[in-house]
N, C-alpha and C. Protein backbone atom coordinates (compact mmCIF):
# COMPACT_ATOMS: atom_id res chain seq x y z
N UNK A 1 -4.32 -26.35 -13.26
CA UNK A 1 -3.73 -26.80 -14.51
C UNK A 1 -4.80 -27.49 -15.36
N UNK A 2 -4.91 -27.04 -16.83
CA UNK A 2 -5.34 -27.83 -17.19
C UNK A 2 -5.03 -27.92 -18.82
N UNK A 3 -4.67 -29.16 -19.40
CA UNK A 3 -3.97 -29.73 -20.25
C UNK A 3 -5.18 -30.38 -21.73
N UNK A 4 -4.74 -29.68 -22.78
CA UNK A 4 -5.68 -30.36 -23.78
C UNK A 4 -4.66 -31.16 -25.11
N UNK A 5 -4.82 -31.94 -25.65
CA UNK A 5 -4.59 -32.90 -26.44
C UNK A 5 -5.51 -32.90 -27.59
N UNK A 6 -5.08 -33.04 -28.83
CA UNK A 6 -5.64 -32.55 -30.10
C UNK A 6 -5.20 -33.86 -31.30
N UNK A 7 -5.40 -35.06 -30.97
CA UNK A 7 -5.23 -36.13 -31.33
C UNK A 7 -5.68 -36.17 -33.09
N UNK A 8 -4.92 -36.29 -34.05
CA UNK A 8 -5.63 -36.66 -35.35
C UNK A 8 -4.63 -37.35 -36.82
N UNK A 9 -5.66 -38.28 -37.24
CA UNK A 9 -5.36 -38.83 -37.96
C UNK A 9 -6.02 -39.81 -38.97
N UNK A 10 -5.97 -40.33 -39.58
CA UNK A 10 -6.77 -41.47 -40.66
C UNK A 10 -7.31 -42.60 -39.53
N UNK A 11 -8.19 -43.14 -40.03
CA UNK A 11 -9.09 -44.28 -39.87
C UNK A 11 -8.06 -45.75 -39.87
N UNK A 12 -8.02 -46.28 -38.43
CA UNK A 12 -6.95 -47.02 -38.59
C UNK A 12 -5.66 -47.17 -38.24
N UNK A 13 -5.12 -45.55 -37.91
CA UNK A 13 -4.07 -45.72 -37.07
C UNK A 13 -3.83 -46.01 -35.76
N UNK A 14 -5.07 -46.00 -35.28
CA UNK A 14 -5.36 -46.13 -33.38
C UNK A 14 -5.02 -45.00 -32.52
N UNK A 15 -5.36 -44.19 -33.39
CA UNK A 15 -5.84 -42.43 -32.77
C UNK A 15 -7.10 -43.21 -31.52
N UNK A 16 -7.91 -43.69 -32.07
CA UNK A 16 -9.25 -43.57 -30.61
C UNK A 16 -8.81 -44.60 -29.11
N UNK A 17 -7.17 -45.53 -29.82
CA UNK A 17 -6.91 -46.20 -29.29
C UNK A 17 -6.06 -45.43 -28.48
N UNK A 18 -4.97 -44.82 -28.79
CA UNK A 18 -4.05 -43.63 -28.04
C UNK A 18 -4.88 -42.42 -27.26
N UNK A 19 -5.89 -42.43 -27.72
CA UNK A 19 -6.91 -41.26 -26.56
C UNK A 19 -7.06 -42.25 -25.39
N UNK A 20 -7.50 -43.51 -25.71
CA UNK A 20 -8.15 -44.05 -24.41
C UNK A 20 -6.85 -44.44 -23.64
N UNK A 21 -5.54 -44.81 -24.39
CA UNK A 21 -4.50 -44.72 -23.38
C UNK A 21 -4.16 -43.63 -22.44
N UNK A 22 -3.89 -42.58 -23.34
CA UNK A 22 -3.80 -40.85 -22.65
C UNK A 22 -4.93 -40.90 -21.61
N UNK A 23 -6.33 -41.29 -22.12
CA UNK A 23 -7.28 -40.56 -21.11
C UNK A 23 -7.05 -41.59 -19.34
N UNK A 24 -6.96 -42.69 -19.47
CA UNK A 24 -6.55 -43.69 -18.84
C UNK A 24 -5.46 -43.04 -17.70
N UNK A 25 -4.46 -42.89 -18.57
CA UNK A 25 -3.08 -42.31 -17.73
C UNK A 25 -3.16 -40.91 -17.18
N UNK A 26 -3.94 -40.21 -17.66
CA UNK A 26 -4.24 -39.23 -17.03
C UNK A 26 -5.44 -39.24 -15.69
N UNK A 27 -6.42 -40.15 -15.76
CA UNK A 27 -7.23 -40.34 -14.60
C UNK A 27 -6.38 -41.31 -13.75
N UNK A 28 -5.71 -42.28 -14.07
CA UNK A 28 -4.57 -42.73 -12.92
C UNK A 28 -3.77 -41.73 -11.77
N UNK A 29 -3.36 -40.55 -12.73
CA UNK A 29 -2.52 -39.63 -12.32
C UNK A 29 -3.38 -38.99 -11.27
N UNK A 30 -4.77 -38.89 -11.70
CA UNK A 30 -5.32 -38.46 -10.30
C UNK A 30 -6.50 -37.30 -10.90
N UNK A 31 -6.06 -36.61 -12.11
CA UNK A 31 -6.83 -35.80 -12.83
C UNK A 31 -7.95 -36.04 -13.28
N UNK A 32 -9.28 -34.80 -13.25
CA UNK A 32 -10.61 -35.06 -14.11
C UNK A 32 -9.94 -35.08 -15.11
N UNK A 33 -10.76 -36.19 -16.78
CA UNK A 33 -10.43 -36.49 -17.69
C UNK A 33 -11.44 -36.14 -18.46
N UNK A 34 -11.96 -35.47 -19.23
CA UNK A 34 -12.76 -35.48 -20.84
C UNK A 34 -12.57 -35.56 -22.04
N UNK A 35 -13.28 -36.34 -22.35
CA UNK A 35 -12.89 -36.75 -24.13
C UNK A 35 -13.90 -36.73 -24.86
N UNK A 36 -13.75 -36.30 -26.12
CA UNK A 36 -14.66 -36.10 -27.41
C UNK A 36 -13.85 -36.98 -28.51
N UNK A 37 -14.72 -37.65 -29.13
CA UNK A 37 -13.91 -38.18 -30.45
C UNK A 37 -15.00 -37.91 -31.72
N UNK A 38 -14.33 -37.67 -32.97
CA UNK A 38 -14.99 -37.33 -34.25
C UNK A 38 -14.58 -38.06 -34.97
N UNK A 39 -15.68 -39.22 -35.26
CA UNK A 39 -14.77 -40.87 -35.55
C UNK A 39 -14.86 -40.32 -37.47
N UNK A 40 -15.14 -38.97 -38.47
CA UNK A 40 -15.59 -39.37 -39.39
C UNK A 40 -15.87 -40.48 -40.18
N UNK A 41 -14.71 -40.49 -41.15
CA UNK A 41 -15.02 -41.56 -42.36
C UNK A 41 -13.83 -42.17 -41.96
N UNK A 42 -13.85 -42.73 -40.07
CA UNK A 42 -12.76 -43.76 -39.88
C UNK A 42 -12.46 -45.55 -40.27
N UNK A 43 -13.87 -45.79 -40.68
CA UNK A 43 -14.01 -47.00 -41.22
C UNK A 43 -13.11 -47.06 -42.66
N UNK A 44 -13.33 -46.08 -43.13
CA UNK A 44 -12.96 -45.92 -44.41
C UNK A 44 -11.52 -45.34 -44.83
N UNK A 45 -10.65 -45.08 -43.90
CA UNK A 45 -9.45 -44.45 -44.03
C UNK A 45 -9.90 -42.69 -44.12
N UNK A 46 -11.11 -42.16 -43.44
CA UNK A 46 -10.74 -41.05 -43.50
C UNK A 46 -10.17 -39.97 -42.59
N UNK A 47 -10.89 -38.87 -42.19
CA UNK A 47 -10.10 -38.00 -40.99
C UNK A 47 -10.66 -38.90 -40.04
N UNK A 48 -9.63 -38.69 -38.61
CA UNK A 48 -10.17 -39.08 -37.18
C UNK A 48 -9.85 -38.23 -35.90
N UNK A 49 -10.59 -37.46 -35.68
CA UNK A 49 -10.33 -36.45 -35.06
C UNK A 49 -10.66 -36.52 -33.11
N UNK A 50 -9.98 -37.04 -32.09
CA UNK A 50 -9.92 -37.27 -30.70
C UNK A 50 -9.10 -36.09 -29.72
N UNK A 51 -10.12 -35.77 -28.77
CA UNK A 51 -9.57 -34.73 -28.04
C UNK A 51 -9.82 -35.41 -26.37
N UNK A 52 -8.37 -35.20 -25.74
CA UNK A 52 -8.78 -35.14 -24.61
C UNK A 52 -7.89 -34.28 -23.46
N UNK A 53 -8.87 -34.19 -22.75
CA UNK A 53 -8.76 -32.82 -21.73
C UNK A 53 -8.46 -33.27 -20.48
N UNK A 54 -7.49 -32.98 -19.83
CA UNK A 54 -7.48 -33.55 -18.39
C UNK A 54 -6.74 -32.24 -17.35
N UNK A 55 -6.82 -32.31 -16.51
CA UNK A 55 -6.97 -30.87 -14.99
C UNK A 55 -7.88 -30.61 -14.27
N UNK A 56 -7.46 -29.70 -13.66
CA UNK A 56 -8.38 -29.64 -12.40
C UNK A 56 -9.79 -28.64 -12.90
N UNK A 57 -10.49 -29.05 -12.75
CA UNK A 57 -12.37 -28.69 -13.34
C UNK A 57 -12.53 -28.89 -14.67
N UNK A 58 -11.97 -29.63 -15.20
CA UNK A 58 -12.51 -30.06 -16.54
C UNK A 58 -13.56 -30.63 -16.46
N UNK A 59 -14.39 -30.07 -17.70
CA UNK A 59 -15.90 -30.82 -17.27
C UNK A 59 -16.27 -31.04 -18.78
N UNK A 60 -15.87 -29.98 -20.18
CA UNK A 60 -16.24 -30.12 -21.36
C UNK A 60 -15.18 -30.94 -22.21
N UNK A 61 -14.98 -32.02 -22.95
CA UNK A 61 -14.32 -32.49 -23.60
C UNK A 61 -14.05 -31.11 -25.01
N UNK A 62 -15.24 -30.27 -25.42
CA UNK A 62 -14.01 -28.92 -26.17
C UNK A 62 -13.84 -28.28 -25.68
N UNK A 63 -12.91 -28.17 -26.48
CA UNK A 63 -12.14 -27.01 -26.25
C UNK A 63 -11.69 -26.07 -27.41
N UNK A 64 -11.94 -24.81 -27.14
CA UNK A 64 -11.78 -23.65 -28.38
C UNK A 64 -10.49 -24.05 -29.18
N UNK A 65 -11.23 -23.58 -30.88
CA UNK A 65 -10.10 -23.71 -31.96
C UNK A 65 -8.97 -22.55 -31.60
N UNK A 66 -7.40 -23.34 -31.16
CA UNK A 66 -6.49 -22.87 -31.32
C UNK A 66 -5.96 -22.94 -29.58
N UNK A 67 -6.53 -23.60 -28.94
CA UNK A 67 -6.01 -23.22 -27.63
C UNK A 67 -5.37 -24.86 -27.40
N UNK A 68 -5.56 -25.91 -28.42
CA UNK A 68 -4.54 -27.07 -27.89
C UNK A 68 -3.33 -27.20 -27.46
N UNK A 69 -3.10 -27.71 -26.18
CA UNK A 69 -1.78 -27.87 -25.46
C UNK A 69 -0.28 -28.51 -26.58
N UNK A 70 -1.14 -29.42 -27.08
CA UNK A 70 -0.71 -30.71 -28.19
C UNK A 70 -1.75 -30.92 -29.12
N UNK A 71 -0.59 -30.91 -30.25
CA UNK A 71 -0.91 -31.90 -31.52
C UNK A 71 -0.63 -32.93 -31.80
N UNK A 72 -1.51 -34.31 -31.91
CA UNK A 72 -0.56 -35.31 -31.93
C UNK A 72 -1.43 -35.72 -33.36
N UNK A 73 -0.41 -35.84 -33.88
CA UNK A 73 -0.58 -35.93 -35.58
C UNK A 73 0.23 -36.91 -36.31
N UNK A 74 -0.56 -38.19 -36.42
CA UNK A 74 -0.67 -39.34 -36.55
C UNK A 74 0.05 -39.48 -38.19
N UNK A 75 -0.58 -38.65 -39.04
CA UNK A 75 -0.72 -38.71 -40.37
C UNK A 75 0.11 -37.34 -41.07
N UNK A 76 0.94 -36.79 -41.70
CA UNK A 76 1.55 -35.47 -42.03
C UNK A 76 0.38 -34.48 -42.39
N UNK A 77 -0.27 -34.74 -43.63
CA UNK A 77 -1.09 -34.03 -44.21
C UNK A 77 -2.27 -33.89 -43.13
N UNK A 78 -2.92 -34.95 -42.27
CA UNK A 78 -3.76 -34.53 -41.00
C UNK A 78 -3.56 -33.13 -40.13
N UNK A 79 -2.26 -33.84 -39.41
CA UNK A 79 -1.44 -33.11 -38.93
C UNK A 79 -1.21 -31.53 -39.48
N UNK A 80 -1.02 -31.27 -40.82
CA UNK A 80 -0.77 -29.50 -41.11
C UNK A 80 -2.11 -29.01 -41.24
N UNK A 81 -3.61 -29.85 -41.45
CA UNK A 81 -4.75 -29.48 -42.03
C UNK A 81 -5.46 -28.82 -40.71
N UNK A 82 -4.81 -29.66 -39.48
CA UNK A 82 -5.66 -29.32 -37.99
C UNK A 82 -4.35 -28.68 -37.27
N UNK A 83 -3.45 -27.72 -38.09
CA UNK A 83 -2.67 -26.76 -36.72
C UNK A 83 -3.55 -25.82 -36.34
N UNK A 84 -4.75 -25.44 -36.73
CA UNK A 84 -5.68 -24.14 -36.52
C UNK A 84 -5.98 -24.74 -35.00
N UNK A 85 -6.24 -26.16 -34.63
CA UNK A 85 -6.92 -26.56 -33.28
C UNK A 85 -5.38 -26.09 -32.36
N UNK A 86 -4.16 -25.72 -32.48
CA UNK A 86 -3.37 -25.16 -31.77
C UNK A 86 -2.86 -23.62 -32.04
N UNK A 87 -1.86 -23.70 -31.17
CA UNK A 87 -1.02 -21.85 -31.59
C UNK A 87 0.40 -21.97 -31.92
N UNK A 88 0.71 -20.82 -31.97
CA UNK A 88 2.38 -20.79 -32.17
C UNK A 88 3.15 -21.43 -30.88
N UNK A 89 2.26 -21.75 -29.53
CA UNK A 89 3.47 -22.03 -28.31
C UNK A 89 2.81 -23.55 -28.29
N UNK A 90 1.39 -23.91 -29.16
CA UNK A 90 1.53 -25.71 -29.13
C UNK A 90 2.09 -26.70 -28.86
N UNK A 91 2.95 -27.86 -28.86
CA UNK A 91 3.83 -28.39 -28.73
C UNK A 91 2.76 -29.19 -30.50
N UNK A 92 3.44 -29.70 -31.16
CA UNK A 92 3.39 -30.85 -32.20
C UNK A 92 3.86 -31.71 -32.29
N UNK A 93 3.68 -32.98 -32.33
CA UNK A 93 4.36 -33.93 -32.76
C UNK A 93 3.87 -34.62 -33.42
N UNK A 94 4.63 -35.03 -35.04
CA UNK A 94 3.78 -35.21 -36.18
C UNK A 94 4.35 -36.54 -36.69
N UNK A 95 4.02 -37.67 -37.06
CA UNK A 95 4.68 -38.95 -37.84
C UNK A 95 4.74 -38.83 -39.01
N UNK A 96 5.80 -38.78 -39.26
CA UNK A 96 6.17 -38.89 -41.12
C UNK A 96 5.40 -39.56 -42.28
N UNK A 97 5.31 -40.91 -41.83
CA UNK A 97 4.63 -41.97 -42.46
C UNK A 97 2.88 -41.70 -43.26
N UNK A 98 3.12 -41.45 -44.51
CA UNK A 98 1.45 -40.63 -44.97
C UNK A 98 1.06 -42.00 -45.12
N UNK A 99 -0.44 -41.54 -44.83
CA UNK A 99 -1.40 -42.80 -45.46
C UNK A 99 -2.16 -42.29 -46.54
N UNK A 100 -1.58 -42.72 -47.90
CA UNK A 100 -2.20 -42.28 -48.87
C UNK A 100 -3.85 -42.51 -49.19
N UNK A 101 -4.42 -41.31 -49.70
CA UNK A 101 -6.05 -41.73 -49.74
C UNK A 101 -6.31 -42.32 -51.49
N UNK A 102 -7.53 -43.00 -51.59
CA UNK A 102 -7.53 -43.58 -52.03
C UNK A 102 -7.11 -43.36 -53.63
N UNK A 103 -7.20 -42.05 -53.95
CA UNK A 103 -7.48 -41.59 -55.06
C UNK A 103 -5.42 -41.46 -55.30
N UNK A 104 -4.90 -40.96 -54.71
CA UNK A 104 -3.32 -40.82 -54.57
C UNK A 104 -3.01 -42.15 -55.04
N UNK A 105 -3.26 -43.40 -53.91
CA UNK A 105 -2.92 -44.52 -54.44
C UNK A 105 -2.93 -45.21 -56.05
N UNK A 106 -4.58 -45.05 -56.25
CA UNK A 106 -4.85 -44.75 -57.70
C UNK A 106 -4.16 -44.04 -58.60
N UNK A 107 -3.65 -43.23 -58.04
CA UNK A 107 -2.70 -42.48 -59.41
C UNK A 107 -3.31 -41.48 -59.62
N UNK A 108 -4.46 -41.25 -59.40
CA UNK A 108 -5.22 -40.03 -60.05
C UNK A 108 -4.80 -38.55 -59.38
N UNK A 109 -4.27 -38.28 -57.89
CA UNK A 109 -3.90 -37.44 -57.24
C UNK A 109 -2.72 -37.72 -56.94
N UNK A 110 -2.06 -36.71 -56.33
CA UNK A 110 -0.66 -36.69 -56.08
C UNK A 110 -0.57 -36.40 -54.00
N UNK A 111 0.07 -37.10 -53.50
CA UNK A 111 0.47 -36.53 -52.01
C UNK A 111 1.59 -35.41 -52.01
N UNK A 112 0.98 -34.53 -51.06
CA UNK A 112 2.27 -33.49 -50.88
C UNK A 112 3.59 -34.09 -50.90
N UNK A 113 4.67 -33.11 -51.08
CA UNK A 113 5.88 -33.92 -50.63
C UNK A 113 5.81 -33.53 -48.87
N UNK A 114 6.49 -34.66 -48.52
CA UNK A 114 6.50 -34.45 -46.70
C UNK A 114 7.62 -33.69 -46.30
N UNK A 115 8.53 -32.98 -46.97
CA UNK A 115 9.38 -31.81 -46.78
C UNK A 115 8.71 -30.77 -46.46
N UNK A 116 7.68 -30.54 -47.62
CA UNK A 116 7.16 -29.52 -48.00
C UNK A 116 6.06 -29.33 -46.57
N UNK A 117 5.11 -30.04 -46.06
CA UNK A 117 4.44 -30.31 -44.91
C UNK A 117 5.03 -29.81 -43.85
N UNK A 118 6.48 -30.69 -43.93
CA UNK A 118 7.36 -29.93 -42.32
C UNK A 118 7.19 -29.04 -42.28
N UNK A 119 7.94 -28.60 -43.46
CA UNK A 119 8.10 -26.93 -43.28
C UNK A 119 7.13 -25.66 -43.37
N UNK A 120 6.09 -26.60 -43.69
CA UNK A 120 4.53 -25.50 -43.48
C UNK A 120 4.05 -25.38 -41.96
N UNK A 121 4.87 -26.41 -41.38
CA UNK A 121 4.09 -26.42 -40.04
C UNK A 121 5.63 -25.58 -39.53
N UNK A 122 6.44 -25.64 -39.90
CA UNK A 122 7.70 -24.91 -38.61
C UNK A 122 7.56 -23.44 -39.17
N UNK A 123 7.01 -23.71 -40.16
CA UNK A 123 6.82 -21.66 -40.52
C UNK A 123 5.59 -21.21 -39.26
N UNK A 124 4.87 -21.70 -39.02
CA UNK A 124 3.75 -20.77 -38.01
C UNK A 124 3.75 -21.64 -36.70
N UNK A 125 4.61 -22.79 -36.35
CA UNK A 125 5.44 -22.80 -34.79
C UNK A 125 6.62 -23.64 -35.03
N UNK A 126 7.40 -23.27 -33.79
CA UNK A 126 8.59 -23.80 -34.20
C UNK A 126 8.67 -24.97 -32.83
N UNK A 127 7.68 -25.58 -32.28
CA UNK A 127 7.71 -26.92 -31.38
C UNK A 127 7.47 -27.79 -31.95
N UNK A 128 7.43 -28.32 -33.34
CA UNK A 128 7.53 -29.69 -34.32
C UNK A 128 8.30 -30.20 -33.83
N UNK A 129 8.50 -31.57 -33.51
CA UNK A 129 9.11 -32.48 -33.25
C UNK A 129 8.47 -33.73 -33.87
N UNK A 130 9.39 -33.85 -34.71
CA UNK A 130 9.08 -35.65 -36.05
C UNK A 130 9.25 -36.69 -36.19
N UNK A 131 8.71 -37.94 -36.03
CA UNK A 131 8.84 -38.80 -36.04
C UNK A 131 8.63 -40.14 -37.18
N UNK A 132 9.12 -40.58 -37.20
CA UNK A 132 8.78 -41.81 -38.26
C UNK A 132 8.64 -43.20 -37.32
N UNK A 133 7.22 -42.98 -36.82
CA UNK A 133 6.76 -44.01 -35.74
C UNK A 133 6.08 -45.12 -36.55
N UNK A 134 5.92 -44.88 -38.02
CA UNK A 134 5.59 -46.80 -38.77
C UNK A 134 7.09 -47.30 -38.91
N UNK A 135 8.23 -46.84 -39.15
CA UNK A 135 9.73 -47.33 -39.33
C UNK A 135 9.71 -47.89 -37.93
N UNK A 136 9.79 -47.20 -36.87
CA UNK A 136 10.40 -47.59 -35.36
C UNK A 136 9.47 -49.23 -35.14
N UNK A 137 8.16 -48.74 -35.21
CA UNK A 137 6.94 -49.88 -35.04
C UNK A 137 7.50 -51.49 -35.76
N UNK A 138 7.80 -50.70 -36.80
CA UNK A 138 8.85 -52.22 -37.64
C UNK A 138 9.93 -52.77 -36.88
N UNK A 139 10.56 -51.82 -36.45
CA UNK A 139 11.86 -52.40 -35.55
C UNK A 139 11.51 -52.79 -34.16
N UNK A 140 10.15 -52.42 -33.86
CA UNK A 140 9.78 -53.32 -32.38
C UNK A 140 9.05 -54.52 -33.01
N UNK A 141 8.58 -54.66 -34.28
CA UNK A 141 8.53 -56.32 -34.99
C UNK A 141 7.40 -56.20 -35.25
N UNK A 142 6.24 -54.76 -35.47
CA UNK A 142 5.20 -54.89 -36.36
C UNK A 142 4.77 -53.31 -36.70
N UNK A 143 4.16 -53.18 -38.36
CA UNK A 143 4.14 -51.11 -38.48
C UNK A 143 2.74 -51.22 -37.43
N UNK A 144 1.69 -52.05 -36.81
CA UNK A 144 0.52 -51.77 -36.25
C UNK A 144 0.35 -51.35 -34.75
N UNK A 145 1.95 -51.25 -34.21
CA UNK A 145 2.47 -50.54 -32.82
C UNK A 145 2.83 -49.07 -33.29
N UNK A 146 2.61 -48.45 -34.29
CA UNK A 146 3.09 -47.07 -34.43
C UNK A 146 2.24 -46.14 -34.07
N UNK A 147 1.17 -46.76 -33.10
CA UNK A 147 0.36 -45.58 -32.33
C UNK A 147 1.21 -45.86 -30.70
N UNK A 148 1.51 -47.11 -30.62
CA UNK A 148 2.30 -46.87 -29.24
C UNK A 148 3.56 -46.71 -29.47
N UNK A 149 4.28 -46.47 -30.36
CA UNK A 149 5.20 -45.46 -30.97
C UNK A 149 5.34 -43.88 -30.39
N UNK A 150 4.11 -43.33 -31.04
CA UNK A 150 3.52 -42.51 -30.60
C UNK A 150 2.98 -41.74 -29.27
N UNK A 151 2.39 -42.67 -29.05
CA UNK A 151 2.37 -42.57 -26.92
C UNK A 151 3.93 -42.22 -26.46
N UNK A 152 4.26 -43.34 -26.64
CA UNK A 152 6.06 -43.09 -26.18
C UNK A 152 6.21 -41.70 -26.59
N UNK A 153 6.67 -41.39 -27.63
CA UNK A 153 6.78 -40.27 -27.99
C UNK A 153 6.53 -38.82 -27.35
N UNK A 154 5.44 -39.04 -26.87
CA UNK A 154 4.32 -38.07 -26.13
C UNK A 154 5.32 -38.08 -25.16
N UNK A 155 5.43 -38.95 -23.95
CA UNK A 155 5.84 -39.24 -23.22
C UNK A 155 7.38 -38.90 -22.97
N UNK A 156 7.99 -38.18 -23.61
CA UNK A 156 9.40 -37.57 -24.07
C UNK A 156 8.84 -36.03 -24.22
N UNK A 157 8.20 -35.86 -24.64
CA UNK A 157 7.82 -34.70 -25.07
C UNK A 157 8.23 -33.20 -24.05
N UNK A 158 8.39 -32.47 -23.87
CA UNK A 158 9.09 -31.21 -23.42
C UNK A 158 7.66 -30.58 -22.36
N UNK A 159 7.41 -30.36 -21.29
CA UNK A 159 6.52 -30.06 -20.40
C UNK A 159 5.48 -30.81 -20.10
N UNK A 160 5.48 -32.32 -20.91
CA UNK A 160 4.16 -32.94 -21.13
C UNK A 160 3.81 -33.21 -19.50
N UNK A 161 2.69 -33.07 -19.26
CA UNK A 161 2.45 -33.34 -17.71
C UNK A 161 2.42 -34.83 -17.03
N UNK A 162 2.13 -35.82 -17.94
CA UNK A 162 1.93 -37.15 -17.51
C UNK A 162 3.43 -38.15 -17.56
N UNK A 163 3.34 -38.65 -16.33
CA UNK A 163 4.94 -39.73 -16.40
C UNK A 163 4.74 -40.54 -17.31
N UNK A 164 6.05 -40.86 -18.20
CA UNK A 164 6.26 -42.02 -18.76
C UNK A 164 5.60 -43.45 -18.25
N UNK A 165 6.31 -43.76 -16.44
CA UNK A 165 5.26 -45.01 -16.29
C UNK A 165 3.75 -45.04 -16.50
N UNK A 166 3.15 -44.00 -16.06
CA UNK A 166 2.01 -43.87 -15.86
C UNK A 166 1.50 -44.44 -17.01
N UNK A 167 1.93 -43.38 -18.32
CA UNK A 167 1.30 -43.79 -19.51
C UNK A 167 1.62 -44.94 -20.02
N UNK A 168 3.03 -45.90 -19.62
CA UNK A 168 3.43 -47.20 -19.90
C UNK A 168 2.75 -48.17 -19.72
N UNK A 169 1.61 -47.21 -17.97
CA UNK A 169 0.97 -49.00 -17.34
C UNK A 169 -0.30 -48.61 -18.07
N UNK A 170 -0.65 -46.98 -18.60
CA UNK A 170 -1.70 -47.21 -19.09
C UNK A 170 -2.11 -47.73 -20.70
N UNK A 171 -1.10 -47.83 -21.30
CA UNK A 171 -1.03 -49.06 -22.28
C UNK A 171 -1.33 -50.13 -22.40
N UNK A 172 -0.19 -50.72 -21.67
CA UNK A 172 -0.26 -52.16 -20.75
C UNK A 172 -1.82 -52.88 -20.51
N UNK A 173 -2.52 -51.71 -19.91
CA UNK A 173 -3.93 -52.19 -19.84
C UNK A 173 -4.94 -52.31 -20.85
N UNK A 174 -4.42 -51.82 -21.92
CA UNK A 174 -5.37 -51.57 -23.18
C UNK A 174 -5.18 -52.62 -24.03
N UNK A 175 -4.07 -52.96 -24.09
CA UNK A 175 -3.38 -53.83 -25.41
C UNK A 175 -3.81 -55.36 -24.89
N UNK A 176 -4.45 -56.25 -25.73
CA UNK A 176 -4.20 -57.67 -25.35
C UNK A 176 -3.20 -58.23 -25.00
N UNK A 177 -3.04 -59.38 -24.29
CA UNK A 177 -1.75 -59.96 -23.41
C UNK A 177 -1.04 -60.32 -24.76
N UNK A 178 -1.52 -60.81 -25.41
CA UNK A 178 -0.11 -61.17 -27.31
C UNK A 178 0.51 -60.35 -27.46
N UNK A 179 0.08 -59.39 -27.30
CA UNK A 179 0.49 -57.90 -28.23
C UNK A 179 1.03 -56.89 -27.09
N UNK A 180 1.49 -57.61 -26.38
CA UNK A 180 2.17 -56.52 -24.90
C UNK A 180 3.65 -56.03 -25.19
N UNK A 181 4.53 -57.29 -25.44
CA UNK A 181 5.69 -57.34 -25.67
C UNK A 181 6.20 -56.24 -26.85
N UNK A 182 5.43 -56.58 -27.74
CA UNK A 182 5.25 -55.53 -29.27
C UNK A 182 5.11 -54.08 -28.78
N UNK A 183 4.28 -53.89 -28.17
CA UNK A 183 3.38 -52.28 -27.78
C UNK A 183 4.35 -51.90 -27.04
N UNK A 184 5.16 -52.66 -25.71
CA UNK A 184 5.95 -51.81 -24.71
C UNK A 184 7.80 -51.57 -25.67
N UNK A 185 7.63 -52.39 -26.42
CA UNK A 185 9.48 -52.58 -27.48
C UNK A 185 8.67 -50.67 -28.07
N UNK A 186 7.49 -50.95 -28.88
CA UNK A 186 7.50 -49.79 -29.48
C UNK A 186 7.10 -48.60 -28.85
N UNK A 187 6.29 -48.29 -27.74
CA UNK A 187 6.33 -47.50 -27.04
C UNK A 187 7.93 -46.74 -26.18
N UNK A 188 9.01 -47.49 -25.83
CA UNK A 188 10.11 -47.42 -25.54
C UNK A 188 10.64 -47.04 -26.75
N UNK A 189 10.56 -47.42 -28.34
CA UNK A 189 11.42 -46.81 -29.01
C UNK A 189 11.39 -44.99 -29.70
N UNK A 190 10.15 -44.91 -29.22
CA UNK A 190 9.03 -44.07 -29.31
C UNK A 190 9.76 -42.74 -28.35
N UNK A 191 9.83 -43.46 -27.20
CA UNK A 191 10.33 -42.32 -26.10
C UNK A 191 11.97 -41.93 -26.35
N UNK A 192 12.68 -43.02 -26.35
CA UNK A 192 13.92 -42.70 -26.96
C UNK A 192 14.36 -42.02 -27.83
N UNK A 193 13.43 -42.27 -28.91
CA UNK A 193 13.51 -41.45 -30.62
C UNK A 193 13.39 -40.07 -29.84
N UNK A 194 12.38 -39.44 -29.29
CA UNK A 194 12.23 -38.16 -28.94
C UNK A 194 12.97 -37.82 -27.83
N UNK A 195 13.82 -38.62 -26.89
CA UNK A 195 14.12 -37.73 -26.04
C UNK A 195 15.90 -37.60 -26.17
N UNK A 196 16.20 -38.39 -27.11
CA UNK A 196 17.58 -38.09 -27.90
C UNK A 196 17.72 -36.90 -29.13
């Protein structure tokens, strides 16, 4: 078996932070783990592109355009720009919540509508599954848990290979002791949202 993950999103959402959870929970589980991250213009709010690979003889963190297991797509417009790194039997799971770039904010550009996004991605596969993990992140009492939103999420997900605890304790270990209570409320609302 071996399982790839296609992590992406803006600068800031804790994409490099949700790889090192995934990669974590997956070497717990017992699996070789490889990871590549493409930090671009993450300082700056731009793309952030993290892959990680875990099964038996994994040795290269890439992996060929279009063969990702998962999309985990942090950002909408990220998310439809990198379905080429998967296929039609992918699994996706994409967060609603855009982070507008700078020029949108400004006024000078316009953001897609996020209807319009869904439905670009369910036209060429139909394993989208959506979330609005900055809303949930609020209701576990901050939007800066909507990457362990996200994890959770994963963690619901339809064949995903790694247990829920696994990836729970491998959170747990990442997050500072303040910020535990926050991360496990939103990680749990995360898994719920998707597996209802």
């Amino acid at each position: 078996m071996k399982y790839t993950i296609q992590i992406v999103g803006v600068g800031g959402q804790g994409v490099l932070m949700a790889s090192m959870v995934l990669g974590t929970a997956a070497m717990n589980a017992g699996y070789n783990v490889a990871m590549s991250e493409v930090h671009g213009m993450a300082q700056r709010g731009g793309s952030v592109l993290s892959t990680v690979r875990f099964g038996d003889n994994v040795i290269s963190p890439l992996e060929a355009t279009g063969s990702a297991d998962l999309i985990m797509g942090f950002e909408p417009a990220e998310t439809v720009r990198n379905l080429p790194l998967g296929n039609r039997d992918s699994s996706v799971l994409m967060n609603l919540d855009p982070v507008l770039p700078s020029m949108v904010a400004a006024g000078f550009e316009s953001y897609p509508d996020i209807d319009a996004l869904v439905a670009s991605v369910k036209k060429v596969n139909a394993n989208l599954v959506t979330i609005d993990a900055t809303k949930l992140a609020m209701e576990a009492g901050k939007a800066v848990a909507a990457n362990a939103v996200m994890i959770g999420a994963v963690a619901a997900m339809k064949d995903f290979p790694l247990k829920k605890e696994d990836l729970l304790e491998a959170l747990k270990s990442k997050v500072p002791e303040k910020f535990l209570d926050l991360n496990v409320r939103a990680f749990e609302l995360g898994f719920k949202t998707v597996k209802n």
